[in-house]
N, C-alpha and C. Protein backbone atom coordinates (compact mmCIF):
# COMPACT_ATOMS: atom_id res chain seq x y z
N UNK A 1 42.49 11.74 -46.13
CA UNK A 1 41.16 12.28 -46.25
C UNK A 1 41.30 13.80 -46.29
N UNK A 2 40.67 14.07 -47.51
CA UNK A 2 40.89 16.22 -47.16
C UNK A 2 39.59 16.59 -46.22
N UNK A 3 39.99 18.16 -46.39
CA UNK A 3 38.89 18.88 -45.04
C UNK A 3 37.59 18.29 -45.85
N UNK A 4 37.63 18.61 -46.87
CA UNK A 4 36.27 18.35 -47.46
C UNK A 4 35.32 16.78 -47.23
N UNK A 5 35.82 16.11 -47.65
CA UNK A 5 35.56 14.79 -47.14
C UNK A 5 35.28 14.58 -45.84
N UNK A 6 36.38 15.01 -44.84
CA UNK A 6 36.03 14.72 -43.02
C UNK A 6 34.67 16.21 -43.15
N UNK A 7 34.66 17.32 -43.97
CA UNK A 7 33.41 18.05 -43.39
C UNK A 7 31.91 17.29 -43.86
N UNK A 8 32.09 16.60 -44.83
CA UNK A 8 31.28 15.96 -45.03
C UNK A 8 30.82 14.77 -44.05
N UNK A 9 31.20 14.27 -43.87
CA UNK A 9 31.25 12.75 -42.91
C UNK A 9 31.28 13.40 -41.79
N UNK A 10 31.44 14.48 -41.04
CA UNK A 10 30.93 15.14 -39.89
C UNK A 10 29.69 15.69 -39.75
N UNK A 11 29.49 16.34 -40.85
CA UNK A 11 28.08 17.22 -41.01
C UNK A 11 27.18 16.78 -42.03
N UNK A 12 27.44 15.48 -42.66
CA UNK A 12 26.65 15.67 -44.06
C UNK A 12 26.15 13.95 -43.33
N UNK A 13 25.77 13.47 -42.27
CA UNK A 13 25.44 12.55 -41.93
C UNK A 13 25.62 11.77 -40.29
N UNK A 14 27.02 11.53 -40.63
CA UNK A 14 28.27 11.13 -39.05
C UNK A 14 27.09 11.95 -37.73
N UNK A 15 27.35 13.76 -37.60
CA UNK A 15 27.50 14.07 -37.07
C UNK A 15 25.96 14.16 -36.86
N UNK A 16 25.05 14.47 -37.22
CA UNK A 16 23.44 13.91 -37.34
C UNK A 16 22.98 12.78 -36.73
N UNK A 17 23.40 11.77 -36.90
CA UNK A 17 23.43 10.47 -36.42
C UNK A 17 23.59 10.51 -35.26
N UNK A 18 25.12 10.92 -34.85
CA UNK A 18 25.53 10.68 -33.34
C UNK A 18 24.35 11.62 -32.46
N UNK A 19 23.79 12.98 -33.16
CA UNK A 19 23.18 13.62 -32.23
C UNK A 19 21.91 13.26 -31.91
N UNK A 20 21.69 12.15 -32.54
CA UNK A 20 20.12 11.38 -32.81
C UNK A 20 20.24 10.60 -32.04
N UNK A 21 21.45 9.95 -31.73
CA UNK A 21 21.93 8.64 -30.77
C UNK A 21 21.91 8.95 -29.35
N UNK A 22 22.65 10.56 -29.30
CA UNK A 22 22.54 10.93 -27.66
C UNK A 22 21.46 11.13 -27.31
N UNK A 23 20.03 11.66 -28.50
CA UNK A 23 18.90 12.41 -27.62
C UNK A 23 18.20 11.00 -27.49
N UNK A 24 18.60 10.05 -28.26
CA UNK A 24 17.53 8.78 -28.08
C UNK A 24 18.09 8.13 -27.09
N UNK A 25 19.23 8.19 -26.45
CA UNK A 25 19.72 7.66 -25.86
C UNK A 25 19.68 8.27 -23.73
N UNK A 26 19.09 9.85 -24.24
CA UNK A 26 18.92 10.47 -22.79
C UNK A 26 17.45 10.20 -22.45
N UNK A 27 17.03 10.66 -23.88
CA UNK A 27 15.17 10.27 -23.49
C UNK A 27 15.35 8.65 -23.32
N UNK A 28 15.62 7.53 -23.68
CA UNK A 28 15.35 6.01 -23.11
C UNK A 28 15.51 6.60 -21.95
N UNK A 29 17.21 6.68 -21.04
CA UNK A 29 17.55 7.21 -19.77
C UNK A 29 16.22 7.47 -19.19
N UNK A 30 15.90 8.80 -19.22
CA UNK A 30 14.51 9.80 -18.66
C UNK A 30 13.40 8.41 -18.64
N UNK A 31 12.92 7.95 -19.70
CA UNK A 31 12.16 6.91 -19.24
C UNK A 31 12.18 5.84 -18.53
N UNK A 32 13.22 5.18 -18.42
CA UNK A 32 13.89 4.61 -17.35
C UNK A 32 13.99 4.56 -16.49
N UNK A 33 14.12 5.86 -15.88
CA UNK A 33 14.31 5.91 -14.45
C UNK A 33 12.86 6.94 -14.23
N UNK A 34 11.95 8.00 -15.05
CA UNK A 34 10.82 8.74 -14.52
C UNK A 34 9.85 7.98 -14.52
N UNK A 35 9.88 6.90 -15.12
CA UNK A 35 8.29 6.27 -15.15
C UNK A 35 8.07 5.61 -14.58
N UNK A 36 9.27 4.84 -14.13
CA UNK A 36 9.01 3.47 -12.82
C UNK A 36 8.94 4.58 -11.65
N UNK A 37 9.70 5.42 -10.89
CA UNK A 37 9.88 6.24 -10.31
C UNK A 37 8.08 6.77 -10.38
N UNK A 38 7.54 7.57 -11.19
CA UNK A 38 6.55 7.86 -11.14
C UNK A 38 5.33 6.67 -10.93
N UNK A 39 5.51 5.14 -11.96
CA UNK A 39 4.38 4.36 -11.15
C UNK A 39 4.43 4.46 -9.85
N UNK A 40 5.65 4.10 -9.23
CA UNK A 40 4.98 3.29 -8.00
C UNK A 40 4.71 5.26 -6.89
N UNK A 41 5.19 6.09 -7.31
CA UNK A 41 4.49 7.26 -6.68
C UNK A 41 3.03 7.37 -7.24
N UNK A 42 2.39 6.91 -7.93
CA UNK A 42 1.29 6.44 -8.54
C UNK A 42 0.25 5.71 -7.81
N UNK A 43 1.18 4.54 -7.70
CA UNK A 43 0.58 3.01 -7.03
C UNK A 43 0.66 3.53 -5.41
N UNK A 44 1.29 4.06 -4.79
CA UNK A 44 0.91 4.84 -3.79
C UNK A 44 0.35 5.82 -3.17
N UNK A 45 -0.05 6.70 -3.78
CA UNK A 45 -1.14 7.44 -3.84
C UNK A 45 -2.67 6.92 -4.14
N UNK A 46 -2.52 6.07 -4.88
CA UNK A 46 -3.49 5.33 -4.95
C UNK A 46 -4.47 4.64 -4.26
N UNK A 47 -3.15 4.05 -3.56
CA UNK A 47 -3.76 3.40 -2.44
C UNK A 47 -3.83 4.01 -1.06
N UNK A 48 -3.37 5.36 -0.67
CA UNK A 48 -3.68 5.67 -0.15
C UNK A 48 -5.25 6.64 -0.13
N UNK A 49 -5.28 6.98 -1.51
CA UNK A 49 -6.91 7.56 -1.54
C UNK A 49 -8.20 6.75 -1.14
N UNK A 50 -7.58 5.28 -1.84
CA UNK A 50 -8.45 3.85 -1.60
C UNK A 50 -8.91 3.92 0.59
N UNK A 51 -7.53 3.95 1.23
CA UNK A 51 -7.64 3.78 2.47
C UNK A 51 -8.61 4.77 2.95
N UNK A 52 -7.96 5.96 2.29
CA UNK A 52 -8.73 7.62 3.24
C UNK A 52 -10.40 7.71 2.79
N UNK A 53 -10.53 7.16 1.69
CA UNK A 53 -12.10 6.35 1.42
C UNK A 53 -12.55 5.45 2.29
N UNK A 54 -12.30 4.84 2.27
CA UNK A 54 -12.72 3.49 3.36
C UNK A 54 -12.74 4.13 4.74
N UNK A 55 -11.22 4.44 4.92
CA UNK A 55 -12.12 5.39 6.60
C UNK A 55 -12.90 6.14 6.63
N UNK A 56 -13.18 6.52 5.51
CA UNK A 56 -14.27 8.15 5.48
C UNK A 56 -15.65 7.25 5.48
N UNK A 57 -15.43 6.87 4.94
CA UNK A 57 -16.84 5.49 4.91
C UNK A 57 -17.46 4.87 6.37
N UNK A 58 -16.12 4.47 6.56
CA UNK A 58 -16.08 3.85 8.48
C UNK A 58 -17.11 4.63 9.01
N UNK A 59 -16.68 5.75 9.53
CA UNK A 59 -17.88 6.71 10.08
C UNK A 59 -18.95 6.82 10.42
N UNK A 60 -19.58 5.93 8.51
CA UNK A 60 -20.78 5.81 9.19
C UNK A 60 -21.54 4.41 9.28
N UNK A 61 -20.39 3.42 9.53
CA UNK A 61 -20.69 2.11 9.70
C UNK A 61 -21.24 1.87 10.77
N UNK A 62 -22.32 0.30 11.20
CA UNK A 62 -22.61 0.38 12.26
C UNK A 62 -21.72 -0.37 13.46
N UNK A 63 -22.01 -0.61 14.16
CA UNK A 63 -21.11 -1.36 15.03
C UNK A 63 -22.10 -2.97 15.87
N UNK A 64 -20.98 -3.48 16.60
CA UNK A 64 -21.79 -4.30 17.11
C UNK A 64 -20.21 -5.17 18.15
N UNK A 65 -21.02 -5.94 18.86
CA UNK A 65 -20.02 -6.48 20.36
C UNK A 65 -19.16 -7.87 19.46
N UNK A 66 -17.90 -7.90 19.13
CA UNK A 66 -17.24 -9.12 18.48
C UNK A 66 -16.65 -9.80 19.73
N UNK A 67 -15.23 -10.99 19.73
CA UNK A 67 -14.85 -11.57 20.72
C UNK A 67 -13.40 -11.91 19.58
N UNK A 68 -12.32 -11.41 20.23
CA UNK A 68 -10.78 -11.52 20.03
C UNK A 68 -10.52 -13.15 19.85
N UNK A 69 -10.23 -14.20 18.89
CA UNK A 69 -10.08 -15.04 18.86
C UNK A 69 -9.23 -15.31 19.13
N UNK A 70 -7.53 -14.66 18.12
CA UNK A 70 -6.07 -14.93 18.27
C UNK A 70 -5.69 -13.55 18.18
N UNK A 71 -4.40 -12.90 18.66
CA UNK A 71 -3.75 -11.78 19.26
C UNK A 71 -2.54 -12.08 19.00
N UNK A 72 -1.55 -11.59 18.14
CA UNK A 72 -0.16 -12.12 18.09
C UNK A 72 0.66 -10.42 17.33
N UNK A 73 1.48 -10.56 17.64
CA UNK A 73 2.46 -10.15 16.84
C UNK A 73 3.08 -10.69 15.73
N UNK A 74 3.17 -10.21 14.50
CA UNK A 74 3.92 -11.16 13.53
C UNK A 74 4.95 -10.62 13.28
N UNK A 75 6.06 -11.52 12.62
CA UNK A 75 7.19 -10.85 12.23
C UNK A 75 7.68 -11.58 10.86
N UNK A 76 8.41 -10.92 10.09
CA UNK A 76 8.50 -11.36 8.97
C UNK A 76 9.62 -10.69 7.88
N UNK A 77 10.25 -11.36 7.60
CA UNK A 77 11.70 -10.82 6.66
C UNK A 77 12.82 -11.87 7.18
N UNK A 78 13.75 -11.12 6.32
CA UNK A 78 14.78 -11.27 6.71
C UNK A 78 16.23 -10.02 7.41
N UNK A 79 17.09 -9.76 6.19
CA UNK A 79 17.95 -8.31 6.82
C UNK A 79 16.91 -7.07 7.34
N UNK A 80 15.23 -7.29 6.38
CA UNK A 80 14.45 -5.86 7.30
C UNK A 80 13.13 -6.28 7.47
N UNK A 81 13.27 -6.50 8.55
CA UNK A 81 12.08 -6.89 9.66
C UNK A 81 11.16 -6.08 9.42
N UNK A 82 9.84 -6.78 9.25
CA UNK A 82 8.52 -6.10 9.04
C UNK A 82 7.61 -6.79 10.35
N UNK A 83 7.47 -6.20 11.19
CA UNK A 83 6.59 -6.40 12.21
C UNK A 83 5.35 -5.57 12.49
N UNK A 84 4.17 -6.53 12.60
CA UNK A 84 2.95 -6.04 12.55
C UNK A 84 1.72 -7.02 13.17
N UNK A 85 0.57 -6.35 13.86
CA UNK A 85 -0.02 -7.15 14.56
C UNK A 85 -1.03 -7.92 13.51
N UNK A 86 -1.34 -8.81 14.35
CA UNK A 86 -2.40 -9.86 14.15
C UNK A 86 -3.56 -10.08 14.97
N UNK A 87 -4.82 -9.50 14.51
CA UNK A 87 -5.82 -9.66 15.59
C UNK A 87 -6.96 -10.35 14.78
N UNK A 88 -7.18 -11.38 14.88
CA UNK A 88 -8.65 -12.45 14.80
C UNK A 88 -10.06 -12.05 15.68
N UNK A 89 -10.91 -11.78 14.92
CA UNK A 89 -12.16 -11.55 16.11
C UNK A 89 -13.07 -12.27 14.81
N UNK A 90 -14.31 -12.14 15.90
CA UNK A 90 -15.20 -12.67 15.13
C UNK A 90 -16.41 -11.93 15.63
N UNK A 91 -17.71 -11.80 14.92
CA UNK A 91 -18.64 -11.10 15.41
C UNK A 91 -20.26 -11.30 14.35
N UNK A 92 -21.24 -10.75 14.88
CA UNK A 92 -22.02 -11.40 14.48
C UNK A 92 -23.21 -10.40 14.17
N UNK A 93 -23.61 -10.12 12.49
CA UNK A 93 -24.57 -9.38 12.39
C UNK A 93 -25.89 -10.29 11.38
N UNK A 94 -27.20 -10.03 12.08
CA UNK A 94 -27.82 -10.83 11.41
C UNK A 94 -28.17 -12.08 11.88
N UNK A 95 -27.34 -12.58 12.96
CA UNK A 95 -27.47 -14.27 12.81
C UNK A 95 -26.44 -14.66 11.86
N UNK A 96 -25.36 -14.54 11.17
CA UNK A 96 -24.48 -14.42 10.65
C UNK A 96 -23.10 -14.32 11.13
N UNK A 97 -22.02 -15.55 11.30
CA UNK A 97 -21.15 -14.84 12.19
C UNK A 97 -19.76 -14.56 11.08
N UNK A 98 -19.30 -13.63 11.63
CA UNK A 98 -17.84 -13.39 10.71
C UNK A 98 -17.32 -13.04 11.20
N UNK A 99 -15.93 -12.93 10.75
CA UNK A 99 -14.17 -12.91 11.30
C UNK A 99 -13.56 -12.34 10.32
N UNK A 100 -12.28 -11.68 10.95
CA UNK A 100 -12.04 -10.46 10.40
C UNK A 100 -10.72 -10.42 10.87
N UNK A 101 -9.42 -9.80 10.30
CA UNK A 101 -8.59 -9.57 11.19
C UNK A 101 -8.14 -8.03 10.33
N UNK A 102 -8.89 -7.31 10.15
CA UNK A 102 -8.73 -5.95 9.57
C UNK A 102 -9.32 -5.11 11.12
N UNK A 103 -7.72 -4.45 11.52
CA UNK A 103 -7.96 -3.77 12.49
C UNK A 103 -8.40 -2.36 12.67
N UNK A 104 -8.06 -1.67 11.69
CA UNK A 104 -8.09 0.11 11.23
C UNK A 104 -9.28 -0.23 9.82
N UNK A 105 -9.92 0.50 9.71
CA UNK A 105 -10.42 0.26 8.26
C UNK A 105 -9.58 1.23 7.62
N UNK A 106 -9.24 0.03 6.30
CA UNK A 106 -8.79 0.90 5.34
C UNK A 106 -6.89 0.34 5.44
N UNK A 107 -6.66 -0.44 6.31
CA UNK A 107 -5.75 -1.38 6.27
C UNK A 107 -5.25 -1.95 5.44
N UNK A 108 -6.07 -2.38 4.91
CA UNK A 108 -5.96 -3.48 3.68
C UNK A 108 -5.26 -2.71 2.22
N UNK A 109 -5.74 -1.59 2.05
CA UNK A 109 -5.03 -0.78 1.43
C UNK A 109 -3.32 0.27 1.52
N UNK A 110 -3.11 0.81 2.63
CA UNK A 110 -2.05 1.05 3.00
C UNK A 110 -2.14 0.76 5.21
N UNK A 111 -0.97 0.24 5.28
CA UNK A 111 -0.89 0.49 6.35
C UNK A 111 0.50 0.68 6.73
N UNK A 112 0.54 1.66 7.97
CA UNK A 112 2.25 2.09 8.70
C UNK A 112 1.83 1.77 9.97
N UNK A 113 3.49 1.88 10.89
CA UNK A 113 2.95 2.13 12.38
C UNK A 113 4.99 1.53 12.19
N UNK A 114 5.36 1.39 13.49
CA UNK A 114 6.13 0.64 13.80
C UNK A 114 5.84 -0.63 15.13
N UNK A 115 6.95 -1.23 15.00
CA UNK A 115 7.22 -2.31 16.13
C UNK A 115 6.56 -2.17 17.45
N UNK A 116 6.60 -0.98 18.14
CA UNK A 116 6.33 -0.46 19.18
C UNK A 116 4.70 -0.59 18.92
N UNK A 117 3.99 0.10 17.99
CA UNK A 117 2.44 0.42 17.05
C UNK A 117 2.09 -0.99 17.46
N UNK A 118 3.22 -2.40 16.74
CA UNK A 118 2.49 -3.38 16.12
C UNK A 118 2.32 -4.37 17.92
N UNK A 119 3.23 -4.08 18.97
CA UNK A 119 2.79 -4.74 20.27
C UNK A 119 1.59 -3.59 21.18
N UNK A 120 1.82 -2.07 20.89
CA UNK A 120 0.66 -1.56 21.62
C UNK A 120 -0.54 -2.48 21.01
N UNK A 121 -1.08 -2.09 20.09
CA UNK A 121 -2.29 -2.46 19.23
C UNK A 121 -2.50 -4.37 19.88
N UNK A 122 -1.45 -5.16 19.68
CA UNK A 122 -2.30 -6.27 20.55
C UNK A 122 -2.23 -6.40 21.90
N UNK A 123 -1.83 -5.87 22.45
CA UNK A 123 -2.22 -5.33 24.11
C UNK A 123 -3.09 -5.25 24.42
N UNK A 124 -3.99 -4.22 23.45
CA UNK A 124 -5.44 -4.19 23.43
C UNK A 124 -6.79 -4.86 23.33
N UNK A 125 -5.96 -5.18 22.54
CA UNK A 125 -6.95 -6.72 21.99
C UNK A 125 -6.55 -8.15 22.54
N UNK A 126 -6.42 -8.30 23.77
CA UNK A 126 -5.86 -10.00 23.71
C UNK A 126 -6.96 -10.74 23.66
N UNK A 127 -6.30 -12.31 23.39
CA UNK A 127 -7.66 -13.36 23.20
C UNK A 127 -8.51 -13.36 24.06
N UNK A 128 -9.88 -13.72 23.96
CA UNK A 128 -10.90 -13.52 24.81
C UNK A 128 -11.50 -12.67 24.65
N UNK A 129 -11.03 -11.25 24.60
CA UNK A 129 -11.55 -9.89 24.86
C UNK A 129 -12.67 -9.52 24.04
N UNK A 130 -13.84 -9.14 24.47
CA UNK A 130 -15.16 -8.44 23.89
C UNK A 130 -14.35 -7.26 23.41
N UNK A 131 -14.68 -6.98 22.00
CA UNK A 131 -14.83 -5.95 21.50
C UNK A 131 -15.62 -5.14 20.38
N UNK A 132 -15.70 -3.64 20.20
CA UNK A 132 -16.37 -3.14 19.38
C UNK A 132 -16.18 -3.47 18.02
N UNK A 133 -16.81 -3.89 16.89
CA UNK A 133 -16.30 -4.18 15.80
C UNK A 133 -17.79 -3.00 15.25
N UNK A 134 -16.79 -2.38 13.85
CA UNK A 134 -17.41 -1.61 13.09
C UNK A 134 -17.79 -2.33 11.52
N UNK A 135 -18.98 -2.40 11.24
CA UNK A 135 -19.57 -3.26 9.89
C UNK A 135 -19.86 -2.24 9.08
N UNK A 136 -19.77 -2.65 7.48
CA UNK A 136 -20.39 -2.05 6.47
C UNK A 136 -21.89 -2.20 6.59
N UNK A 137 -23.00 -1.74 6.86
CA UNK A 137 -24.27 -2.34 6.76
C UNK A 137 -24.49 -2.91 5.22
N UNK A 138 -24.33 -2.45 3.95
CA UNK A 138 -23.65 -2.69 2.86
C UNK A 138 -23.65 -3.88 2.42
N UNK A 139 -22.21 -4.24 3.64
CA UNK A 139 -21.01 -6.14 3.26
C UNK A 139 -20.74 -6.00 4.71
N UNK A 140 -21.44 -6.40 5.93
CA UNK A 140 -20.92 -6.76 7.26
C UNK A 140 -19.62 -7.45 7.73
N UNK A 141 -19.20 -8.36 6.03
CA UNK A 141 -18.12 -8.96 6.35
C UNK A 141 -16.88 -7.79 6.34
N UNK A 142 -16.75 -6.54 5.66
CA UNK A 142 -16.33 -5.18 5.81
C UNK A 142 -16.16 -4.71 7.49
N UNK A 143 -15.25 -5.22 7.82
CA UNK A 143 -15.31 -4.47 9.56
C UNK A 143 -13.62 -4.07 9.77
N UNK A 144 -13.63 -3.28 10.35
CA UNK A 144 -12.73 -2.87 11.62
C UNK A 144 -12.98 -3.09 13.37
N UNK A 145 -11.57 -3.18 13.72
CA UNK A 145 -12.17 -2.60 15.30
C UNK A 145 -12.06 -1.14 15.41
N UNK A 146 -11.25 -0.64 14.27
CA UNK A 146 -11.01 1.00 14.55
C UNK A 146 -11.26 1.36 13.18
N UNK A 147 -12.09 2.82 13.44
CA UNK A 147 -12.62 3.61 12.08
C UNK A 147 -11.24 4.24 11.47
N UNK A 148 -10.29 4.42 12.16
CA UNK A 148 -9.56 5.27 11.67
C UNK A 148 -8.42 5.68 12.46
């Protein structure tokens, strides 16, 4: 092959190609890993605006006297343990009774705490126990025992 020929087939196509191959090949990369990376920083934020709504809401819910049905700790996994409480109440607006086991409003959307969090929190609440439950006037079936 002379110079001419390999300068051709380097620059007159070859070498075009390959540089089309690496940038298509870094941008896939970049999408690959920024966009999943960015949903779920997405999908979490999300839901945390959803929560910090709902408590902001709480505030000005009304309240009323419920009764602790079941009180447990749950646990759940396998190599990484997710432990978190379980509190059943029930309560009654209207002549209407409902049950609930949304403890924080705004739970349902994001919640943290640890192990330690998930046995204080039913300590508090054991079966039997009268407690404050907070309603949407709204959707009463909407309650917490805690605004926030």
């Amino acid at each position: 092959m002379d110079p001419n020929e390999l300068f051709a087939l380097l620059f007159g196509g070859g070498m075009i190609m390959t540089v089309v191959i690496v940038i298509f090949s870094v941008c896939l990369s970049v999408l690959c890993t920024v966009v999943p990376i960015g949903a779920v920083v997405w999908f979490i934020l999300k839901r945390k605006k959803q929560r910090d709504v709902l408590q902001q809401a709480s505030l000005a819910w009304r309240s009323t006297q419920g009764r602790v049905l079941k009180s447990r700790v749950e646990v759940s996994g396998g190599e990484h343990t997710s432990v978190s409480p379980y509190v059943l109440y029930e309560y009654e607006v209207h002549g209407q009774v409902y049950q609930s086991v949304q403890i924080r409003a705004g739970d349902r959307f994001m919640r943290s705490g640890s192990s330690r969090d998930a046995y204080e929190t039913v300590d508090l609440y054991p079966p039997g126990a009268s407690v404050t439950v907070y309603y949407d006037p709204a959707n009463p079936a909407e309650s917490a025992l805690e605004r926030a």
